[in-house]
Protein backbone atom coordinates (compact mmCIF):
# COMPACT_ATOMS: atom_id res chain seq x y z
CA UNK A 1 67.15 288.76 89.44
CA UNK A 2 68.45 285.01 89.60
CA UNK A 3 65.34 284.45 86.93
CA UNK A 4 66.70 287.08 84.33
CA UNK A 5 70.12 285.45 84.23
CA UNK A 6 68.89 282.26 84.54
CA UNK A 7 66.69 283.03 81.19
CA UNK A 8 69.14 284.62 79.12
CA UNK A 9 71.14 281.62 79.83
CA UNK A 10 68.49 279.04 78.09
CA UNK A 11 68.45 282.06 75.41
CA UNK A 12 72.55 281.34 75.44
CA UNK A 13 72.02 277.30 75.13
CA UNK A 14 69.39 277.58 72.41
CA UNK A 15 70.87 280.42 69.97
CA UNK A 16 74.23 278.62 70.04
CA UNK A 17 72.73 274.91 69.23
CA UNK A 18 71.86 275.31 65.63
CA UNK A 19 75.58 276.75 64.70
CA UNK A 20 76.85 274.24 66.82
CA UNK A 21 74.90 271.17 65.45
CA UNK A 22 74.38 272.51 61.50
CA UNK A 23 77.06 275.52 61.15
CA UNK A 24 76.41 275.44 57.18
CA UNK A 25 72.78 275.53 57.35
CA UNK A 26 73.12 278.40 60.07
CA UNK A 27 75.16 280.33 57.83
CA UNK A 28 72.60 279.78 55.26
CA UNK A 29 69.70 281.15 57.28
CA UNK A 30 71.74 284.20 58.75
CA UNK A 31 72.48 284.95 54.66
CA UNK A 32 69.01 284.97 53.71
CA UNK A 33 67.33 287.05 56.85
CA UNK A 34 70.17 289.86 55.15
CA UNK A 35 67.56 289.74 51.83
CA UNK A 36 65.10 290.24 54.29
CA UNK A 37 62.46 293.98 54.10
CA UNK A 38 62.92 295.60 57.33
CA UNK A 39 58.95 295.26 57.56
CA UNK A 40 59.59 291.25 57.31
CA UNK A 41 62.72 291.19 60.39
CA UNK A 42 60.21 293.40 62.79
CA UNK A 43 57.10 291.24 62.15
CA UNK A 44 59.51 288.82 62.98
CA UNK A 45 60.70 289.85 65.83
CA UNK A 46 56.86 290.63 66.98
CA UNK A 47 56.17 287.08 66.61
CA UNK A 48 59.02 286.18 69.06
CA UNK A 49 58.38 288.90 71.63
CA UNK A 50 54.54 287.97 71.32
CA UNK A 51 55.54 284.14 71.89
CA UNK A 52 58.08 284.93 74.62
CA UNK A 53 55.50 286.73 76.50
CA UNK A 54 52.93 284.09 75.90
CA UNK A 55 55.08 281.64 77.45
CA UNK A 56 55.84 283.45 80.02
CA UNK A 57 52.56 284.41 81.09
CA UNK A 58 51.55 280.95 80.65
CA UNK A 59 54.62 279.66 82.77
CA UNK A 60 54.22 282.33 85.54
């Protein structure tokens, strides 16, 4: 269990550095995945699960 919330803390630190480092080019990038085909966010969101398990695998 100590894993999981030790994960979703690095998931924490790394989602929050681009607003905190670039907030305007953030912004920018959240505006433009809103003109985004639902099709486009999931194969998206593939990529990261695919690449999340990949590392993990890899790591484990």
């Amino acid at each position: 269990m100590d894993l999981i919330w030790t994960a979703l803390a690095l998931v924490l630190v790394f989602e929050g550095i681009l607003p905190l480092v670039a907030p305007r080019l953030w912004r920018r990038v959240f505006t433009e995945m809103f003109g985004l085909r639902d099709g486009q966010l999931r194969f998206f969101g593939l990529l990261c699960v695919a690449c999340g398990a990949l590392m993990f695998w890899l790591l484990g």
